[in-house]
PDB file of N, CA and C in Angstrom:
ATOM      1  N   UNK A   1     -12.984  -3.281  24.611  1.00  0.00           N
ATOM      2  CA  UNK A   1     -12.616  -3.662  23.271  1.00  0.00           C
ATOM      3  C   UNK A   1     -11.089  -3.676  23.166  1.00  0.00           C
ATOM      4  N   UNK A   2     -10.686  -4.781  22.694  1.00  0.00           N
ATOM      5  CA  UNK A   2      -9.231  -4.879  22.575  1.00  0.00           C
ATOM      6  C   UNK A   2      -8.783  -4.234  21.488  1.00  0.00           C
ATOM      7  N   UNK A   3      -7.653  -3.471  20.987  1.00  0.00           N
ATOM      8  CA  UNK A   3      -6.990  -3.434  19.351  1.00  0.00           C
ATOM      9  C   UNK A   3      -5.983  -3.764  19.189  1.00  0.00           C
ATOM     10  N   UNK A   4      -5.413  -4.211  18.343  1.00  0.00           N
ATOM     11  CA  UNK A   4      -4.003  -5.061  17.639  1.00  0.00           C
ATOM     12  C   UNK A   4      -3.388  -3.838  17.653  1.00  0.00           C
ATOM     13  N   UNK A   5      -3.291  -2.470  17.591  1.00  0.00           N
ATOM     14  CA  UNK A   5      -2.014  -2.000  18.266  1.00  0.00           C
ATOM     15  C   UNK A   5      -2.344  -0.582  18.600  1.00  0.00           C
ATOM     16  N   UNK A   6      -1.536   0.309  19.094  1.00  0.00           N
ATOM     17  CA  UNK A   6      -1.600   1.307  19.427  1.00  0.00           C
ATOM     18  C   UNK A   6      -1.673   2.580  18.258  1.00  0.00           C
ATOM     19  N   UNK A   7      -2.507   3.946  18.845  1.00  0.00           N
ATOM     20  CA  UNK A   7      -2.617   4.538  18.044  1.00  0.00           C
ATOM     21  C   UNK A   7      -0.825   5.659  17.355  1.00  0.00           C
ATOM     22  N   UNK A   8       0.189   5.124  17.887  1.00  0.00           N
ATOM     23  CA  UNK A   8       1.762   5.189  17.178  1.00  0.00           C
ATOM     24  C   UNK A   8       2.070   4.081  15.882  1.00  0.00           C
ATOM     25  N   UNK A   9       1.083   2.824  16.196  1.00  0.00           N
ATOM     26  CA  UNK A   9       1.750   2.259  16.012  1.00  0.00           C
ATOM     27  C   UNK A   9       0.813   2.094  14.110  1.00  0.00           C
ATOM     28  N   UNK A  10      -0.404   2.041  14.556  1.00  0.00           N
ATOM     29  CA  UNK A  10      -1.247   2.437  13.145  1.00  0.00           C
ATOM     30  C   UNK A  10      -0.893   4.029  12.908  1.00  0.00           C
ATOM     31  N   UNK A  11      -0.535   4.719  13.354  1.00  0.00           N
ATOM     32  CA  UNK A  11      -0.264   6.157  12.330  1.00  0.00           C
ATOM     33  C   UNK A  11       1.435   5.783  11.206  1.00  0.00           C
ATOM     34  N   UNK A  12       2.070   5.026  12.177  1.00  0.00           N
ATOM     35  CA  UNK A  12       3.244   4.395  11.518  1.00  0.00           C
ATOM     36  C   UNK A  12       2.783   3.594  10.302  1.00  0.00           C
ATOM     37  N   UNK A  13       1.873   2.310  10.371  1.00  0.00           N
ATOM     38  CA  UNK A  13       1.573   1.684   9.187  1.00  0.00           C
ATOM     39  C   UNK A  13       0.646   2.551   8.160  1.00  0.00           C
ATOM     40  N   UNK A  14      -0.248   3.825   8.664  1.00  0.00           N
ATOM     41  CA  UNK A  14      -1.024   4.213   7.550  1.00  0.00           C
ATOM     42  C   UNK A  14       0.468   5.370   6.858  1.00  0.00           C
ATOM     43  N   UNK A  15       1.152   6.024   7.618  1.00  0.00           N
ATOM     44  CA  UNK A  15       2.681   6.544   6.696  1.00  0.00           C
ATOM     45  C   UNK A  15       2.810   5.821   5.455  1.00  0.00           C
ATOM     46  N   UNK A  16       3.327   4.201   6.397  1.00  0.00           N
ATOM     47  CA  UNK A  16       3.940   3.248   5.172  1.00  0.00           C
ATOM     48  C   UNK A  16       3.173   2.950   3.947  1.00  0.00           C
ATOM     49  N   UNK A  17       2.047   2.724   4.512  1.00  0.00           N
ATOM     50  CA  UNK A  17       1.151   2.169   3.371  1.00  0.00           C
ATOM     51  C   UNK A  17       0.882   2.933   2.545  1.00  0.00           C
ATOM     52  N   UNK A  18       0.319   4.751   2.587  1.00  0.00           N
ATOM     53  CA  UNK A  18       0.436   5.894   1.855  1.00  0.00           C
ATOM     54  C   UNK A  18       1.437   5.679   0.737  1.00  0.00           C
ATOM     55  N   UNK A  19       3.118   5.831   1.551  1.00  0.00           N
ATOM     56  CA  UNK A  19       4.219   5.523   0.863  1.00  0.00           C
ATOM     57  C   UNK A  19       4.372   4.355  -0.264  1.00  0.00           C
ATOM     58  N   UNK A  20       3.882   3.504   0.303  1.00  0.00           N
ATOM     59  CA  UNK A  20       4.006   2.136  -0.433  1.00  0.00           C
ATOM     60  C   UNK A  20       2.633   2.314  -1.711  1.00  0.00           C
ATOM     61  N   UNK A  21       1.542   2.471  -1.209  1.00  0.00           N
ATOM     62  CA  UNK A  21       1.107   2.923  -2.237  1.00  0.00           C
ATOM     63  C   UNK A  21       0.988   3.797  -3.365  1.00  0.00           C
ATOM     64  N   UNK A  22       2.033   4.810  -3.413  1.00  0.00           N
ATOM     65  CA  UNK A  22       2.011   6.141  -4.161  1.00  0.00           C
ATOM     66  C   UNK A  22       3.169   5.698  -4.862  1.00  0.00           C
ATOM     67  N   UNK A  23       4.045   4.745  -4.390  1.00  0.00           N
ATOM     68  CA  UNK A  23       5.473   4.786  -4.774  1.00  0.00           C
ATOM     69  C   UNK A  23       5.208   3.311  -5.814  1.00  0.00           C
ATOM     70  N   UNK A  24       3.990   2.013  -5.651  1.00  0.00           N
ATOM     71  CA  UNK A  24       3.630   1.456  -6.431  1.00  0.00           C
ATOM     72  C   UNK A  24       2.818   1.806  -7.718  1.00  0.00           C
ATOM     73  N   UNK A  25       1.875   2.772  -7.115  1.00  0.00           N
ATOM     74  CA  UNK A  25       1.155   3.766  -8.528  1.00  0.00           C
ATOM     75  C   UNK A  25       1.710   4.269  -9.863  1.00  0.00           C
ATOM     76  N   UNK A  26       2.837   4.747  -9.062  1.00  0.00           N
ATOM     77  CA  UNK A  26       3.962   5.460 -10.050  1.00  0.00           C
ATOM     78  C   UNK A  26       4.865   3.849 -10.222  1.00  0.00           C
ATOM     79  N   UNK A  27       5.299   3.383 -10.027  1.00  0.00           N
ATOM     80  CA  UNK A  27       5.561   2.342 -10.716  1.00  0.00           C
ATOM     81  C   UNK A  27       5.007   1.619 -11.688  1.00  0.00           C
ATOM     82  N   UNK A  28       3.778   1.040 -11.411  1.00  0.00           N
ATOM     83  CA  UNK A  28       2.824   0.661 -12.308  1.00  0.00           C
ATOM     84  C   UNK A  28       2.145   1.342 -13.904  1.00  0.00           C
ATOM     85  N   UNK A  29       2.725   2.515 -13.153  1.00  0.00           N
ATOM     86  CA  UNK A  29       2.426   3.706 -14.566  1.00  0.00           C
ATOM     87  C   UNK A  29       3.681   3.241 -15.496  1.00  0.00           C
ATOM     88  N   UNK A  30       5.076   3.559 -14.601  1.00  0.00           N
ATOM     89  CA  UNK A  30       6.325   3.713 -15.623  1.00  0.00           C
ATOM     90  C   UNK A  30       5.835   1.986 -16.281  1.00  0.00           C
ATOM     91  N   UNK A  31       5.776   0.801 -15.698  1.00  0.00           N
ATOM     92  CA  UNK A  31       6.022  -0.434 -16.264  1.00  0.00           C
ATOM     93  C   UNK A  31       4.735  -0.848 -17.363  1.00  0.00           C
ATOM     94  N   UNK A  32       3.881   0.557 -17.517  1.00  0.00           N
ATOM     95  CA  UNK A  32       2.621   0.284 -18.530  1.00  0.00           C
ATOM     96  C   UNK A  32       2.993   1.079 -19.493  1.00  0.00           C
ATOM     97  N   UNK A  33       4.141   1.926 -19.264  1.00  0.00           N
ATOM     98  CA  UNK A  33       4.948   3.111 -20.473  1.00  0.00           C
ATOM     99  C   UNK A  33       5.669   2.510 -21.147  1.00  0.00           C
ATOM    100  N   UNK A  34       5.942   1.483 -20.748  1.00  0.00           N
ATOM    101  CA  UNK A  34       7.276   0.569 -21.059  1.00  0.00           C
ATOM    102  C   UNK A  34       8.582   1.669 -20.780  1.00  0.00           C
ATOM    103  N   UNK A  35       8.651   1.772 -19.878  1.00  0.00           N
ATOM    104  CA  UNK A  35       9.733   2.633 -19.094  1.00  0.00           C
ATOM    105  C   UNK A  35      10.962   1.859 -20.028  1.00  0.00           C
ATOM    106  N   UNK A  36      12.253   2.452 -20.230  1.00  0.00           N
ATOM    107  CA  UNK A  36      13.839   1.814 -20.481  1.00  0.00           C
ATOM    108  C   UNK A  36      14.377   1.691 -19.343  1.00  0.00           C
ATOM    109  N   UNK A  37      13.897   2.335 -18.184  1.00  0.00           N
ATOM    110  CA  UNK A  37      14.687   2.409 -16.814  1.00  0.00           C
ATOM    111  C   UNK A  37      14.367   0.858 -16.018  1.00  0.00           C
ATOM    112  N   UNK A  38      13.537   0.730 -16.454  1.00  0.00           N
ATOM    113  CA  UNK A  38      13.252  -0.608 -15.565  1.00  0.00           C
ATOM    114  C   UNK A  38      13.081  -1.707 -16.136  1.00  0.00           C
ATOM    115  N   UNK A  39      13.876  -1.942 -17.392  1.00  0.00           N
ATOM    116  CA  UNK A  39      13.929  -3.179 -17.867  1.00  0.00           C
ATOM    117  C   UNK A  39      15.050  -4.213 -17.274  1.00  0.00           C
ATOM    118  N   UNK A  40      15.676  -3.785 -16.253  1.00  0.00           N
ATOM    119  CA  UNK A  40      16.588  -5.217 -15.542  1.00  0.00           C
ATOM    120  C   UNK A  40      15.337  -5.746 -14.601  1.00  0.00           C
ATOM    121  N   UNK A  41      13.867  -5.070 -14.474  1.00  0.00           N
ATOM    122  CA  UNK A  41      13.293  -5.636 -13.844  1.00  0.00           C
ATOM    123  C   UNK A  41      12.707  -6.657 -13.852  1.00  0.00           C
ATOM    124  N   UNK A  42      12.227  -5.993 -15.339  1.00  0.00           N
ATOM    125  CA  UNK A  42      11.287  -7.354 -16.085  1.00  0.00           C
ATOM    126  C   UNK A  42      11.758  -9.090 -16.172  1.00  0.00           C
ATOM    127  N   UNK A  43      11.217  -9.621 -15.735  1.00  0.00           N
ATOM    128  CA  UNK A  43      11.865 -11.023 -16.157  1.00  0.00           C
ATOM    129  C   UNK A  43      11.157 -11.503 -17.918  1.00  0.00           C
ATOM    130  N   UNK A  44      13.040 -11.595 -18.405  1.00  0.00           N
ATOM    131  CA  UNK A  44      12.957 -11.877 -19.769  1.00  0.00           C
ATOM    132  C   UNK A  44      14.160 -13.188 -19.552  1.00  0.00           C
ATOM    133  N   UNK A  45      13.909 -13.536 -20.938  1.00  0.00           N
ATOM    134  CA  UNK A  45      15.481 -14.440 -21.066  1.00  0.00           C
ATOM    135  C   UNK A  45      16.568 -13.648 -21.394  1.00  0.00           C
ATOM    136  N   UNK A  46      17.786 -14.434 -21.219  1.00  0.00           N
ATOM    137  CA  UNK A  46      18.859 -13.432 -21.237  1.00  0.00           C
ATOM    138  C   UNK A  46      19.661 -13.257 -23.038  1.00  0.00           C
ATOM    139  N   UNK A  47      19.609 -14.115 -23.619  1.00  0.00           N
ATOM    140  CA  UNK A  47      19.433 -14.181 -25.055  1.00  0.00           C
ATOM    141  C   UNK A  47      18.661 -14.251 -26.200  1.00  0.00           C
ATOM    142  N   UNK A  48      18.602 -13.700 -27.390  1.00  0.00           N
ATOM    143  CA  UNK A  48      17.292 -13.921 -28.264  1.00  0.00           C
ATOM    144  C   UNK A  48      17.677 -14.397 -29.467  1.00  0.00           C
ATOM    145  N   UNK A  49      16.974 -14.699 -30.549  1.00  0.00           N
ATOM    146  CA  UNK A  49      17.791 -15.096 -31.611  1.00  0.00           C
ATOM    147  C   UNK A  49      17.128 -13.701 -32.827  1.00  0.00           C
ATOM    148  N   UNK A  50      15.860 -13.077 -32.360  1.00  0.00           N
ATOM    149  CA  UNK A  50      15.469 -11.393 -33.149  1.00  0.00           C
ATOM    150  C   UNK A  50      14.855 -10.690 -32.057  1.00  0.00           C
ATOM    151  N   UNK A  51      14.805  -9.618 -32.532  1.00  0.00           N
ATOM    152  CA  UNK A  51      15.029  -8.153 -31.812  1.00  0.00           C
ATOM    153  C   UNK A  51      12.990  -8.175 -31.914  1.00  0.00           C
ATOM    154  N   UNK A  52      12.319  -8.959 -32.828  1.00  0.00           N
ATOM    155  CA  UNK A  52      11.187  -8.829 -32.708  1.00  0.00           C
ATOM    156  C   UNK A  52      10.527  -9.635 -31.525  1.00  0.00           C
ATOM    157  N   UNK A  53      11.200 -10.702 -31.488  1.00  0.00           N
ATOM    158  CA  UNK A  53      10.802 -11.885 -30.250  1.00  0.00           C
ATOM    159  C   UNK A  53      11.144 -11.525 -28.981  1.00  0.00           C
ATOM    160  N   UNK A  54      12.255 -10.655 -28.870  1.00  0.00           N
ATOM    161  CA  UNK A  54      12.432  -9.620 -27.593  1.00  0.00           C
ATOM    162  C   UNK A  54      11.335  -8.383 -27.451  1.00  0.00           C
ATOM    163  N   UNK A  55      11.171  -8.262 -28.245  1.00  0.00           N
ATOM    164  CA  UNK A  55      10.070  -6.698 -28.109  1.00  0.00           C
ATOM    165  C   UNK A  55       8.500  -7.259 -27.518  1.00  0.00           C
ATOM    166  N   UNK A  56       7.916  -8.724 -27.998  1.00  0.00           N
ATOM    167  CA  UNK A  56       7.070  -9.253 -27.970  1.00  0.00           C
ATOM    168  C   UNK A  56       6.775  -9.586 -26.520  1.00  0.00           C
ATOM    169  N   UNK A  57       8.325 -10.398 -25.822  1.00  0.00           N
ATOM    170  CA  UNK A  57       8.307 -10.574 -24.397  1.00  0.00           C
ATOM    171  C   UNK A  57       8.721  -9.688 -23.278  1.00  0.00           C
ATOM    172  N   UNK A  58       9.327  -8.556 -24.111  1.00  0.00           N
ATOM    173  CA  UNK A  58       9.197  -7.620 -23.102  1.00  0.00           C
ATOM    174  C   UNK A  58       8.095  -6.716 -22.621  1.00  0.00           C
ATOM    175  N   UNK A  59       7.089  -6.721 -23.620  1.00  0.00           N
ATOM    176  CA  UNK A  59       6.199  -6.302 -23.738  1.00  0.00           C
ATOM    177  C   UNK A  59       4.647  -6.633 -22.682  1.00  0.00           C
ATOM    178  N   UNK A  60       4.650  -8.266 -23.327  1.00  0.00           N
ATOM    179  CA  UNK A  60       4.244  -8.842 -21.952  1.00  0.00           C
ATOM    180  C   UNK A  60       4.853  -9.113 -20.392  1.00  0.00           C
ATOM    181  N   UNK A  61       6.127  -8.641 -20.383  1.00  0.00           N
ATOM    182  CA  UNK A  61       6.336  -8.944 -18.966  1.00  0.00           C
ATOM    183  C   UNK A  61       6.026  -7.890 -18.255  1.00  0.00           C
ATOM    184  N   UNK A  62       6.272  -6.613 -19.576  1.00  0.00           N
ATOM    185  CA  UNK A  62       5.799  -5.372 -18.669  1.00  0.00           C
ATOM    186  C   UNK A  62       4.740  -5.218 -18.227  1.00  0.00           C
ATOM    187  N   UNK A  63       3.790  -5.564 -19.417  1.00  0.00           N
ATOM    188  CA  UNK A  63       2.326  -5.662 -18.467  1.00  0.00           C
ATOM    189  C   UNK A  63       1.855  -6.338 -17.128  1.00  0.00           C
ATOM    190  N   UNK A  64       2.706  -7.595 -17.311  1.00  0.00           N
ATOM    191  CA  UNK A  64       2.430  -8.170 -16.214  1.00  0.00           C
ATOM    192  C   UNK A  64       3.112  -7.656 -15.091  1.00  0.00           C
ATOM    193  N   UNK A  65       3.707  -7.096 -14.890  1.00  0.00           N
ATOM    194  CA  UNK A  65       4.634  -6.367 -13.831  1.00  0.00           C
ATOM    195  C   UNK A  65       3.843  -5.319 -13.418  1.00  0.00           C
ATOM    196  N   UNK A  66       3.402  -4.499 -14.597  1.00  0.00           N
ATOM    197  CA  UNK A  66       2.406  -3.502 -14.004  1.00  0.00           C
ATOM    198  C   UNK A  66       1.211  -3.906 -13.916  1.00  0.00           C
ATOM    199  N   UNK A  67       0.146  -4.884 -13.639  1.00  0.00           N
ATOM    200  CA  UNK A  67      -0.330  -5.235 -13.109  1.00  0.00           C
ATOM    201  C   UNK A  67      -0.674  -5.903 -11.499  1.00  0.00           C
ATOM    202  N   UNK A  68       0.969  -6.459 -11.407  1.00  0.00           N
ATOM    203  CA  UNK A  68       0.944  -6.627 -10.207  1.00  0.00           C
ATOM    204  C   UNK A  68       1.421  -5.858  -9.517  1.00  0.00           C
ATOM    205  N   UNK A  69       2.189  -4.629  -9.922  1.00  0.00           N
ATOM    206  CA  UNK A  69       2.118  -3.143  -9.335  1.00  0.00           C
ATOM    207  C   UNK A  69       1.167  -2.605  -8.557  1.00  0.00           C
ATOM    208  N   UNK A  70       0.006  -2.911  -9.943  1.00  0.00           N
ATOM    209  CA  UNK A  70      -1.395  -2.220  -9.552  1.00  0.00           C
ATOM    210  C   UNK A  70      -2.070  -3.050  -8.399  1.00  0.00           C
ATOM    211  N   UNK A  71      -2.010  -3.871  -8.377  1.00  0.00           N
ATOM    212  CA  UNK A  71      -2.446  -5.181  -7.637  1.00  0.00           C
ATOM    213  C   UNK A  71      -2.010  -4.686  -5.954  1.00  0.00           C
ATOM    214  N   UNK A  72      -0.765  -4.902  -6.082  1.00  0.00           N
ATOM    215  CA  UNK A  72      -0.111  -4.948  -5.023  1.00  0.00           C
ATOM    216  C   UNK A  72      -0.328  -2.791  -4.498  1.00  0.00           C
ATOM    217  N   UNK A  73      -0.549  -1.979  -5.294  1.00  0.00           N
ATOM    218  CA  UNK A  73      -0.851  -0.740  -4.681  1.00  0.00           C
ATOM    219  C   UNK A  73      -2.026  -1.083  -3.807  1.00  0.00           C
ATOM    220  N   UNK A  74      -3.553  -1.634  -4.800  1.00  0.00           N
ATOM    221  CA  UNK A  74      -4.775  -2.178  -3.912  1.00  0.00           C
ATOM    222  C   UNK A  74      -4.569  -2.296  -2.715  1.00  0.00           C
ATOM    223  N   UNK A  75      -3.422  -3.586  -2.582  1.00  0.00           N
ATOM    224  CA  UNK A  75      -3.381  -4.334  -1.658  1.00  0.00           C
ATOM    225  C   UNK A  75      -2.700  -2.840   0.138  1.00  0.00           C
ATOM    226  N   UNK A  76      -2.455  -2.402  -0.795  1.00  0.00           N
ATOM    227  CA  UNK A  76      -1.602  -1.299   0.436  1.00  0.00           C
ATOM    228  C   UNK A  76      -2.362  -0.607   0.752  1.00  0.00           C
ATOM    229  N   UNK A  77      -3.529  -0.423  -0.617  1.00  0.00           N
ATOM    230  CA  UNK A  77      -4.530   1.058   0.053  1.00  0.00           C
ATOM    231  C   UNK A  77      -5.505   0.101   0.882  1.00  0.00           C
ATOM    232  N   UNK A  78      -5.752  -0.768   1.282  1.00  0.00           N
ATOM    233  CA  UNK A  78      -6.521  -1.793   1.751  1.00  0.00           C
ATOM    234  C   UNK A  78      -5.984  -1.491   3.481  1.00  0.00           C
ATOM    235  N   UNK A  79      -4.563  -1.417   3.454  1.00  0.00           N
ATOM    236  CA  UNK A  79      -4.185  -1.726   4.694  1.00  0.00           C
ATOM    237  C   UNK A  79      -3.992  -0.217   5.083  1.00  0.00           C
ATOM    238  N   UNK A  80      -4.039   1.029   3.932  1.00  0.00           N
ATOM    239  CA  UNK A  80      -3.902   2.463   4.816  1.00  0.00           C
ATOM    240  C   UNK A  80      -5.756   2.523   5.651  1.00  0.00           C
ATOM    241  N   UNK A  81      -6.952   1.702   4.519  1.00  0.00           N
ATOM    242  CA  UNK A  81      -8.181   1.888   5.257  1.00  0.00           C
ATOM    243  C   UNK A  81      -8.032   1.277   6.917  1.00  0.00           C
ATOM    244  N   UNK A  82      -7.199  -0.021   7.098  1.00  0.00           N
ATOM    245  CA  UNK A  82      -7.548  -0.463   8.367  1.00  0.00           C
ATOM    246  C   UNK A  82      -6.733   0.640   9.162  1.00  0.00           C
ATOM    247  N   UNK A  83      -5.494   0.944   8.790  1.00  0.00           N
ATOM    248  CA  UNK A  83      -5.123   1.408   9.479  1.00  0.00           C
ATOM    249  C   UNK A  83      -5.808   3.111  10.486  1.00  0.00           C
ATOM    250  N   UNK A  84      -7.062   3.782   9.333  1.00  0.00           N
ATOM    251  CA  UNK A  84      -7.380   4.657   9.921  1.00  0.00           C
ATOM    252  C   UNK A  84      -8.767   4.305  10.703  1.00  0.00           C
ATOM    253  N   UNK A  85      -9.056   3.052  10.583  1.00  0.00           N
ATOM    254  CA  UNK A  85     -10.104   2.376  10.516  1.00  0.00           C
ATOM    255  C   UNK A  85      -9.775   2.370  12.574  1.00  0.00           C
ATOM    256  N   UNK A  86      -8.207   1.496  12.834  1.00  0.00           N
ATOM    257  CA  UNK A  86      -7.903   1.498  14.052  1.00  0.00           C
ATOM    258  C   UNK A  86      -7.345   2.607  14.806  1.00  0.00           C
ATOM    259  N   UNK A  87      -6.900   3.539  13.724  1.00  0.00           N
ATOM    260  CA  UNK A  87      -7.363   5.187  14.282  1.00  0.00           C
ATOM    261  C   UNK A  87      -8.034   5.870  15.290  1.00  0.00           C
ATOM    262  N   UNK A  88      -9.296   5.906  14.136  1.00  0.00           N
ATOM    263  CA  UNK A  88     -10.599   6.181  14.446  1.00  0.00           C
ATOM    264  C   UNK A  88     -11.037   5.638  15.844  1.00  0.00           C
ATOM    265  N   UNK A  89     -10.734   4.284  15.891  1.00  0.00           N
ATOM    266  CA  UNK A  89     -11.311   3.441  16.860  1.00  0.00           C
ATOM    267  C   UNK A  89     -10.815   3.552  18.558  1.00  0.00           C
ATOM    268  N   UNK A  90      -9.574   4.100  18.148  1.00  0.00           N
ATOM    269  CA  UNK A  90      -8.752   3.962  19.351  1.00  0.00           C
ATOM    270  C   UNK A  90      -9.107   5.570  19.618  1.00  0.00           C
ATOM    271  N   UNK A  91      -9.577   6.619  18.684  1.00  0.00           N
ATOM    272  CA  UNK A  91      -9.511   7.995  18.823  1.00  0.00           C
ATOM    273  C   UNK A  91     -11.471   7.675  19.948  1.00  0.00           C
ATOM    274  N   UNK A  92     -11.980   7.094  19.482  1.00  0.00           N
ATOM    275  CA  UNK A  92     -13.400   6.698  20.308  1.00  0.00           C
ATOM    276  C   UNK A  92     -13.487   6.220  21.110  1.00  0.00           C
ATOM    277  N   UNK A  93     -12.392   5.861  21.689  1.00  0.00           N
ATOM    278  CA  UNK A  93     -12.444   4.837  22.802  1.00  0.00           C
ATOM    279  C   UNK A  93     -11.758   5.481  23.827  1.00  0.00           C
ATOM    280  N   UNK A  94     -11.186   6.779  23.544  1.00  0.00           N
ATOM    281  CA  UNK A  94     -10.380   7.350  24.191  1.00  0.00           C
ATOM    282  C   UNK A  94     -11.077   8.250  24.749  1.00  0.00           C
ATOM    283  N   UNK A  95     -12.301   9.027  23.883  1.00  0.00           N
ATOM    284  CA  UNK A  95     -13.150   9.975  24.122  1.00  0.00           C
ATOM    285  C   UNK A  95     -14.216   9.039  25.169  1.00  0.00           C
ATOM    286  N   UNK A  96     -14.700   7.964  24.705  1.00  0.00           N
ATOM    287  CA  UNK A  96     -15.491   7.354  25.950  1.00  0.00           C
ATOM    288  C   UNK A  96     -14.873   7.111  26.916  1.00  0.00           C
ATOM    289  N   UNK A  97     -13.708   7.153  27.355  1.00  0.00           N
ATOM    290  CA  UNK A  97     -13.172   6.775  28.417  1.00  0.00           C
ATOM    291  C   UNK A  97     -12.951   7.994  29.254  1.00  0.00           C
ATOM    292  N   UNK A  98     -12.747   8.786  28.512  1.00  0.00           N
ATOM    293  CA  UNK A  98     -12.718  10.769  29.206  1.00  0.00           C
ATOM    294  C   UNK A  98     -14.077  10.796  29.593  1.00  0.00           C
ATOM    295  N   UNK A  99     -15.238  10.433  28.606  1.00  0.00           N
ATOM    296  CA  UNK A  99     -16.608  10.835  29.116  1.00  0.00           C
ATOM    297  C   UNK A  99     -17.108   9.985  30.711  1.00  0.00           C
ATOM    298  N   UNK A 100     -16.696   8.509  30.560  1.00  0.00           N
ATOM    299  CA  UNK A 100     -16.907   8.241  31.914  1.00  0.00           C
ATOM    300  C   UNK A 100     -15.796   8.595  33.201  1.00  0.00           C
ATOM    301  N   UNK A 101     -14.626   9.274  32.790  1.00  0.00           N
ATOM    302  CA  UNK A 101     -14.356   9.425  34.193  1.00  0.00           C
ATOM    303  C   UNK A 101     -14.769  11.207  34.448  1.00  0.00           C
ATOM    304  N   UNK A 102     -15.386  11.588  33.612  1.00  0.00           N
ATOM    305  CA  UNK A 102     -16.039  13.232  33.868  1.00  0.00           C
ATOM    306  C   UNK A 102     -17.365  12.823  34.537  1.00  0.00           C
ATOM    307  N   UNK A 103     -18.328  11.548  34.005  1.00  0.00           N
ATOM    308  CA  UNK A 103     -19.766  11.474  34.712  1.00  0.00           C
ATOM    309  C   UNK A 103     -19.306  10.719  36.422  1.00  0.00           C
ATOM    310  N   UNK A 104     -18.067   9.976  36.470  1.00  0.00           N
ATOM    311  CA  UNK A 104     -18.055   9.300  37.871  1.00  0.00           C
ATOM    312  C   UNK A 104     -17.646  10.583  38.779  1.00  0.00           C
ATOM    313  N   UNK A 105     -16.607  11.496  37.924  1.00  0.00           N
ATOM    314  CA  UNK A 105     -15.977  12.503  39.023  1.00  0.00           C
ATOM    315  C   UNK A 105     -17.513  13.825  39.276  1.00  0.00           C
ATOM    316  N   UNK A 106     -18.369  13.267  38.587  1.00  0.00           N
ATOM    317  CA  UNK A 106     -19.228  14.884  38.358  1.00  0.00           C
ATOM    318  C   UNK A 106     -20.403  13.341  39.752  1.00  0.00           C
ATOM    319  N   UNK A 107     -20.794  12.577  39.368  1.00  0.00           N
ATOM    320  CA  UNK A 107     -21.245  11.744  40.464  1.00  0.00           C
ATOM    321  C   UNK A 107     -20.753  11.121  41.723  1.00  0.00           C
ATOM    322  N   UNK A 108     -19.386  11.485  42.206  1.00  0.00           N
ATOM    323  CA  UNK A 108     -19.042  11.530  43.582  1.00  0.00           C
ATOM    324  C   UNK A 108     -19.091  13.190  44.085  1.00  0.00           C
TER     325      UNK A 108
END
């Protein structure tokens, strides 16, 4: 059985993806609080003509921002499953490979 990479190389991407996901979670929270810290994020226009028509679109951009927060966390916890997924796989393949050279050395 072949795998797309080594077991360094998936303990490295399930790190990132952990990271990336915990660090989007908490994002997605602040941009559903309507955080003040992260309003250069939001895409708004840069002038308004009332303070109500700004509140309206900032409002929706935040949501939409934290949605694709949330979206995009999914998308990471998706890739921490493969990653333990090729773990696992490479951790089984390692153990069958110990088990047959113990039955060839125990059969010569």
């Amino acid at each position: 059985m072949v795998f797309i990479c080594n077991k360094k190389c998936s303990l490295f991407c399930l790190f990132i993806s952990v990271w990336g996901t915990i660090q989007l979670l908490l994002m997605g929270v602040f941009f559903s609080t309507h955080s003040l810290a992260f309003i250069p994020y939001i895409p708004v226009k840069d002038s308004y003509d009332s303070l109500d028509e700004f509140r309206e679109d900032a409002d929706v951009a935040f949501n939409e921002v934290a949605y694709r927060c949330y979206a995009s966390a999914v998308l990471y916890g998706l890739f921490a499953i493969l990653s333990l997924i090729c773990i696992r796989l490479k951790k089984i393949q390692m153990i069958n490979r110990q088990n047959r050279a113990i039955r060839f050395q125990s059969a010569v």
